[in-house]
Protein backbone atom coordinates (compact mmCIF):
# COMPACT_ATOMS: atom_id res chain seq x y z
CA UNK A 1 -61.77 35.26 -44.13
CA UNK A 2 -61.18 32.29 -46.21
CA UNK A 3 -64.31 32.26 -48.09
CA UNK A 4 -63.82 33.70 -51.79
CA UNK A 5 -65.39 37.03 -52.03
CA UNK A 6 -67.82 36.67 -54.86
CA UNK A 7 -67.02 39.73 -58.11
CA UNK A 8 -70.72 39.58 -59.59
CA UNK A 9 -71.80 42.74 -62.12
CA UNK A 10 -71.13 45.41 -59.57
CA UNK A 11 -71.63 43.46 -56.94
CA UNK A 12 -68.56 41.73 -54.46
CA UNK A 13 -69.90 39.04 -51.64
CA UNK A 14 -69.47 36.65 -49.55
CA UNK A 15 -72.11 33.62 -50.02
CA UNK A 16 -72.45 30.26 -48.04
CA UNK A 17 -75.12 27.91 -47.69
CA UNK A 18 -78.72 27.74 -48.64
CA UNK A 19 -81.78 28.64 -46.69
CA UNK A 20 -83.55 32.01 -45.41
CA UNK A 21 -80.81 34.43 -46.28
CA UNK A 22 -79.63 35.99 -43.71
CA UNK A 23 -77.49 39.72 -44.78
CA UNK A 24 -74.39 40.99 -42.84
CA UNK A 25 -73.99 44.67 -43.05
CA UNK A 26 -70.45 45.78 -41.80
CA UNK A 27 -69.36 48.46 -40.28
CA UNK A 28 -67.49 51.29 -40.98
CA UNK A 29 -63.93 50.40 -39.77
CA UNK A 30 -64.94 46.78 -40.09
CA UNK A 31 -64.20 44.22 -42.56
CA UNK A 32 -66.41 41.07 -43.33
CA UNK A 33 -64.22 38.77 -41.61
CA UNK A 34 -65.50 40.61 -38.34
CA UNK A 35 -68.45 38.20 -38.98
CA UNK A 36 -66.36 35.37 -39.36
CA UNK A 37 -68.24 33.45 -36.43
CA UNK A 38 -71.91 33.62 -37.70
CA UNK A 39 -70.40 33.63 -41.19
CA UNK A 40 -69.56 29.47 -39.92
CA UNK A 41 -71.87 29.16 -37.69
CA UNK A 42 -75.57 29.59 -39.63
CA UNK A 43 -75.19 28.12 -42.81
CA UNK A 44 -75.35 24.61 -40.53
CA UNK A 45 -78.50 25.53 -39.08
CA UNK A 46 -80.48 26.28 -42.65
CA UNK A 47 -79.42 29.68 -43.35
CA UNK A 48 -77.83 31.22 -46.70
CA UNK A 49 -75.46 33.97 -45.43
CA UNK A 50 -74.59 36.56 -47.48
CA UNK A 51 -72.17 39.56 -46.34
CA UNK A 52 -72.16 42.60 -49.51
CA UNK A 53 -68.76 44.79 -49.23
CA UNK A 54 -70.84 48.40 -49.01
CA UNK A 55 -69.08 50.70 -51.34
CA UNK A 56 -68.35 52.93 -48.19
CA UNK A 57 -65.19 54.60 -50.03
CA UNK A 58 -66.63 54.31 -53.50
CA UNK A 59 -69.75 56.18 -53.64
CA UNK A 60 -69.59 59.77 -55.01
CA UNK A 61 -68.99 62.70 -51.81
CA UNK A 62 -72.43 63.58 -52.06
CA UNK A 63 -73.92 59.84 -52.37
CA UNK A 64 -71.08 58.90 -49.50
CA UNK A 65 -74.46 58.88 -46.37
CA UNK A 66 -76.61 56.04 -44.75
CA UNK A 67 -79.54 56.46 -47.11
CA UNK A 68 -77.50 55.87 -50.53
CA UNK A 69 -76.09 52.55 -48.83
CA UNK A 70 -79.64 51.78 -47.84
CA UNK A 71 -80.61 52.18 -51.20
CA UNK A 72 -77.33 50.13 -52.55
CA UNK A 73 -78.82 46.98 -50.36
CA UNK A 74 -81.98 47.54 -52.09
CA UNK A 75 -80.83 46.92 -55.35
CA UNK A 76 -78.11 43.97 -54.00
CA UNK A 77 -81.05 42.42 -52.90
CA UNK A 78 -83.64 42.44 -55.46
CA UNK A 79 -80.17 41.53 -58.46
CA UNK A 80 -79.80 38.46 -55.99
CA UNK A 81 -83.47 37.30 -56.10
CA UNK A 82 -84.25 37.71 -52.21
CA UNK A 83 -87.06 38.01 -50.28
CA UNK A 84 -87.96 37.93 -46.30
CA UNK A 85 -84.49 38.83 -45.42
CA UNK A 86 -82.98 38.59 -42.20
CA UNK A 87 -80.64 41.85 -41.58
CA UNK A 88 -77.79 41.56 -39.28
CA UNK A 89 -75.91 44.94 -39.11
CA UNK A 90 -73.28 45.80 -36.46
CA UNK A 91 -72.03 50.02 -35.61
CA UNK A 92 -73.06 51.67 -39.06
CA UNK A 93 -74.40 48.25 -40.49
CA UNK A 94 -76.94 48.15 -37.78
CA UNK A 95 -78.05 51.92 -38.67
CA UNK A 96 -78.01 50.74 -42.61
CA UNK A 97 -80.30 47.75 -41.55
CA UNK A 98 -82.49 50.31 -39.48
CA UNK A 99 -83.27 52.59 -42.32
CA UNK A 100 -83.44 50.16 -44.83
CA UNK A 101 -85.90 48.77 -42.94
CA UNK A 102 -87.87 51.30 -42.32
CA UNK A 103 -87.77 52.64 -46.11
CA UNK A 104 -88.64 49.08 -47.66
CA UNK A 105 -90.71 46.94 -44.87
CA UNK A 106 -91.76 44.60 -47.40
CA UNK A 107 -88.38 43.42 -48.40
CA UNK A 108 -87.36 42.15 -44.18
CA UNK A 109 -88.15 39.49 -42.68
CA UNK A 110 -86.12 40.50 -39.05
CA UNK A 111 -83.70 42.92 -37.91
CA UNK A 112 -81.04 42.15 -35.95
CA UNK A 113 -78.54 45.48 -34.73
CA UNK A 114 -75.41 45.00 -32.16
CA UNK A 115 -73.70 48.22 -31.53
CA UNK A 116 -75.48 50.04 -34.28
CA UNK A 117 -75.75 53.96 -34.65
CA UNK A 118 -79.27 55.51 -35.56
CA UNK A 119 -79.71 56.78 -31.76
CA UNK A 120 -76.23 58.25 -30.80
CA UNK A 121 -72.51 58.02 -32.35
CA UNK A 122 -69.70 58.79 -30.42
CA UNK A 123 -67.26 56.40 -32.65
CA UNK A 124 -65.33 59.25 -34.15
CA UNK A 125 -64.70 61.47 -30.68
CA UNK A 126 -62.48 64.08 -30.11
CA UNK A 127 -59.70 64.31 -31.36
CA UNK A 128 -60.54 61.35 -33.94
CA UNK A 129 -58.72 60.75 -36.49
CA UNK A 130 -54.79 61.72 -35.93
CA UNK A 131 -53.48 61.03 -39.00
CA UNK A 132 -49.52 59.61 -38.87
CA UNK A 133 -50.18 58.84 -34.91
CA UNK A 134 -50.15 55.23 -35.06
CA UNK A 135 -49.94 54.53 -31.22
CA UNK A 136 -53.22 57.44 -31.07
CA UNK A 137 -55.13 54.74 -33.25
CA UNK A 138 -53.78 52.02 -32.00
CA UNK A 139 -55.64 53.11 -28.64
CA UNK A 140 -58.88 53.87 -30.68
CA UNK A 141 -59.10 50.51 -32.30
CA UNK A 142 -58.49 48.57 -28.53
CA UNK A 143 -60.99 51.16 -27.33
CA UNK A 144 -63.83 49.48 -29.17
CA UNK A 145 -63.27 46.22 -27.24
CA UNK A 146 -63.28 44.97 -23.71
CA UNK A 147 -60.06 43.43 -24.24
CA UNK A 148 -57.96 45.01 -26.32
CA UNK A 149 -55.84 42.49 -27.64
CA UNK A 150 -59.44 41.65 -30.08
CA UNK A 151 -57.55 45.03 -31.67
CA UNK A 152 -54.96 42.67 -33.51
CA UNK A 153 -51.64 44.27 -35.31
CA UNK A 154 -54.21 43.64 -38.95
CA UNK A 155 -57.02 45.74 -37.32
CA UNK A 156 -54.96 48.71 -36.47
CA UNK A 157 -53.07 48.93 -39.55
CA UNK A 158 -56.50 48.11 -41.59
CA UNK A 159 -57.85 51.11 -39.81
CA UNK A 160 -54.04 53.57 -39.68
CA UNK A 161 -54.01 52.98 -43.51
CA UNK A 162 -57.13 54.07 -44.10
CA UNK A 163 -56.95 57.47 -41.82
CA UNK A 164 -53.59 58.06 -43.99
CA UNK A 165 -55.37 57.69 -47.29
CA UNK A 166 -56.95 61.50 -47.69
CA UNK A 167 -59.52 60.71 -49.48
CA UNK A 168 -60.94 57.42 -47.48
CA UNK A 169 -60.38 59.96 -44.17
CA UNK A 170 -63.30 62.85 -45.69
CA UNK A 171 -65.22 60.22 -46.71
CA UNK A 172 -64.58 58.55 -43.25
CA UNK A 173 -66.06 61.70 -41.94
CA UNK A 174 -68.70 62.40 -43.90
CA UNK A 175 -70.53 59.21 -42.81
CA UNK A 176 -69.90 59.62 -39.46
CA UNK A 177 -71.55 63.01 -40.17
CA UNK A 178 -74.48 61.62 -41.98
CA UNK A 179 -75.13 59.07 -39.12
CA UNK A 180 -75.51 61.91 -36.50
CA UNK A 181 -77.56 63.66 -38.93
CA UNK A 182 -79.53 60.52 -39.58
CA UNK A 183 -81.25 59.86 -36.14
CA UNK A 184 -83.95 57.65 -36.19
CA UNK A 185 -85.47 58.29 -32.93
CA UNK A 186 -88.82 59.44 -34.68
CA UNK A 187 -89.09 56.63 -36.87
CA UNK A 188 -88.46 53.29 -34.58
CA UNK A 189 -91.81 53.75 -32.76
CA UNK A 190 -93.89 53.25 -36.50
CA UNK A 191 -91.57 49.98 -37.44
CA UNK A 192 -92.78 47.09 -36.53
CA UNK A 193 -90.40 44.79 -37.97
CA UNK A 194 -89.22 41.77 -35.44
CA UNK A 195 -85.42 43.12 -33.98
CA UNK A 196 -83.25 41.23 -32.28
CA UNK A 197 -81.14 43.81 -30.03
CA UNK A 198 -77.51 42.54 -28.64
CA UNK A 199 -75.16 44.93 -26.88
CA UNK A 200 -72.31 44.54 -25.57
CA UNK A 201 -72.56 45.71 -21.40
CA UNK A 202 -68.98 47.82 -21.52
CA UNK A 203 -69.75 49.04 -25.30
CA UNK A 204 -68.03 52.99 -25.12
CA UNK A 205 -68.52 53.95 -28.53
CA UNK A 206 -72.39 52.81 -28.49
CA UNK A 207 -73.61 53.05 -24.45
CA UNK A 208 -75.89 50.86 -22.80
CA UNK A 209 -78.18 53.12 -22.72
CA UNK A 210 -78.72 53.38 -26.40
CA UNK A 211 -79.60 49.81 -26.64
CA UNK A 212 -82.28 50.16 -24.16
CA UNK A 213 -83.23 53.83 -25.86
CA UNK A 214 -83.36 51.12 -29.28
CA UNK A 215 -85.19 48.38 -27.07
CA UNK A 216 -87.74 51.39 -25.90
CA UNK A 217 -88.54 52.81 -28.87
CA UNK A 218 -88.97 49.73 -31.23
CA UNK A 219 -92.66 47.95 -30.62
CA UNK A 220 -91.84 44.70 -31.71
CA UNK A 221 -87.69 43.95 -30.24
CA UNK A 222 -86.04 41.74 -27.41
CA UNK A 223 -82.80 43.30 -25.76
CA UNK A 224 -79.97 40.97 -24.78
CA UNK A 225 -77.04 41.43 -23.01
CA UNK A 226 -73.29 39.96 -23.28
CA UNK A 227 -70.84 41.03 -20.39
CA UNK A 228 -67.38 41.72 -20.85
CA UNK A 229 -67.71 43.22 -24.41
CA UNK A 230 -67.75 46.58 -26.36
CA UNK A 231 -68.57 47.81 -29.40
CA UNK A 232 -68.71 44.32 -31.59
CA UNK A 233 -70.04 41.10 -29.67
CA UNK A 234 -69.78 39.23 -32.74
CA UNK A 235 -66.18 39.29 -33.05
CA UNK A 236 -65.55 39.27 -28.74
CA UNK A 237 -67.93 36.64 -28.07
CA UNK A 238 -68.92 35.00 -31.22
CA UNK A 239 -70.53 31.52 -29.36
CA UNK A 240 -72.65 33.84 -27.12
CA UNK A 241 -73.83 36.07 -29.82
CA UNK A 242 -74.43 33.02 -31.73
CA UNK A 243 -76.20 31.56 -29.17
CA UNK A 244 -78.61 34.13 -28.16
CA UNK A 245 -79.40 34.46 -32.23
CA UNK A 246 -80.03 31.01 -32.40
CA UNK A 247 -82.21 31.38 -29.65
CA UNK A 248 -84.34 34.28 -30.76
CA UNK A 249 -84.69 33.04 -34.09
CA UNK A 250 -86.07 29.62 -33.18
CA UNK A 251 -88.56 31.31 -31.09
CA UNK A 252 -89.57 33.85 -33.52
CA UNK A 253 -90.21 30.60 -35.73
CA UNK A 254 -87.51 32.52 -38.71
């Protein structure tokens, strides 16, 4: 991403435009230019869009879970000034959103999740991760897409370098843990925060079904669907995810 990445106090970001500020939460293999299409595309419509690196391999091992980085976008948010935030959050961004959310209500405006754990997390499966195998996660990586040339050579060695670094690995794993351990099945029905729900229709790591599980349990969400696309319709399809934002903010008057 060509934008400078933003070194403030503790803080690094990416910042463009002025408006309602809208927060990109990445995931946990995924960088910020994964938002590289909405990054371009809202700042032109009135929106300030901010995307926070999460400190997902600098947190302490027993700060290294979903609630500490919930609490880290607390504080990112109140040193920026912010209020009536828009969070956009794909995989474990979406499941960061979700619980930030849900712990301060006050603070968000709208939700938006694509792909996002809370419900279910198969991301890490079997045999995941095989360190030294390259062509093993070379399969993983084009296993989150529909078309797996979106896997380019940078995103596999992005994610083989960081299986090969020890440390990055148990820390890999321990949030993967701490999503499973994190459902939020119980708490989506009392959250009545506006959500905007797009899934991808051939997601494998995040199924179908857990968007409509998502689209079920939350009073207050609209579900939409983008075909031929996995696990990250923002970087697959960014026009039609941008689109069907657009869309659902206008008519939600945001």
């Amino acid at each position: 991403m060509e934008e400078k990445i933003i070194t403030d106090g503790k803080y690094k970001y990416i910042e463009i435009g002025e408006g309602t500020p809208i927060i990109i939460l990445h995931g946990l293999m995924g960088g910020l230019s994964n938002f590289q299409g909405v990054a371009h595309h809202f700042p032109e419509k009135g929106y300030k869009v901010l995307i926070p690196e999460l400190p997902i391999y600098d947190m302490p091992m027993l700060r290294t879970n979903v609630k500490s980085f919930a609490k880290f976008l607390e504080r990112f948010i109140e040193f920026k000034g912010l209020k009536d935030v828009i969070l956009l959050g794909n995989s474990l961004g979406g499941h960061i959103g979700l619980l930030h959310t849900k712990l301060y209500p006050e603070m968000v405006k709208a939700l938006v999740i694509t792909g996002s754990s809370g419900l279910y997390e198969s991301a890490m499966g079997d045999g995941f991760p095989r360190r030294g195998d390259y062509e093993f996660i070379k399969k993983k990586a084009q296993d989150v897409f529909y078309d797996p040339a979106v896997a380019t050579k940078e995103i596999v060695d992005e994610v083989f370098a960081t299986v090969n670094d020890r440390m990055k690995l148990v820390k890999t794993l321990a949030i993967a843990k701490s999503a499973i351990r994190h459902n939020m099945s119980k708490d989506l029905p009392k959250m009545k925060t506006p959500t905007c729900i797009i899934w991808g229709e051939d997601d494998n790591v995040t199924p179908p079904k857990v968007a409509t599980e998502f689209h079920e349990l939350l009073p207050d969400s609209d579900l939409f669907w983008i075909k031929k696309c996995g696990h990250a319709p923002m970087m697959e399809h960014p026009d039609e995810f941008n689109a069907i934002l657009d869309t659902w903010l206008e008519k939600r008057n945001f």
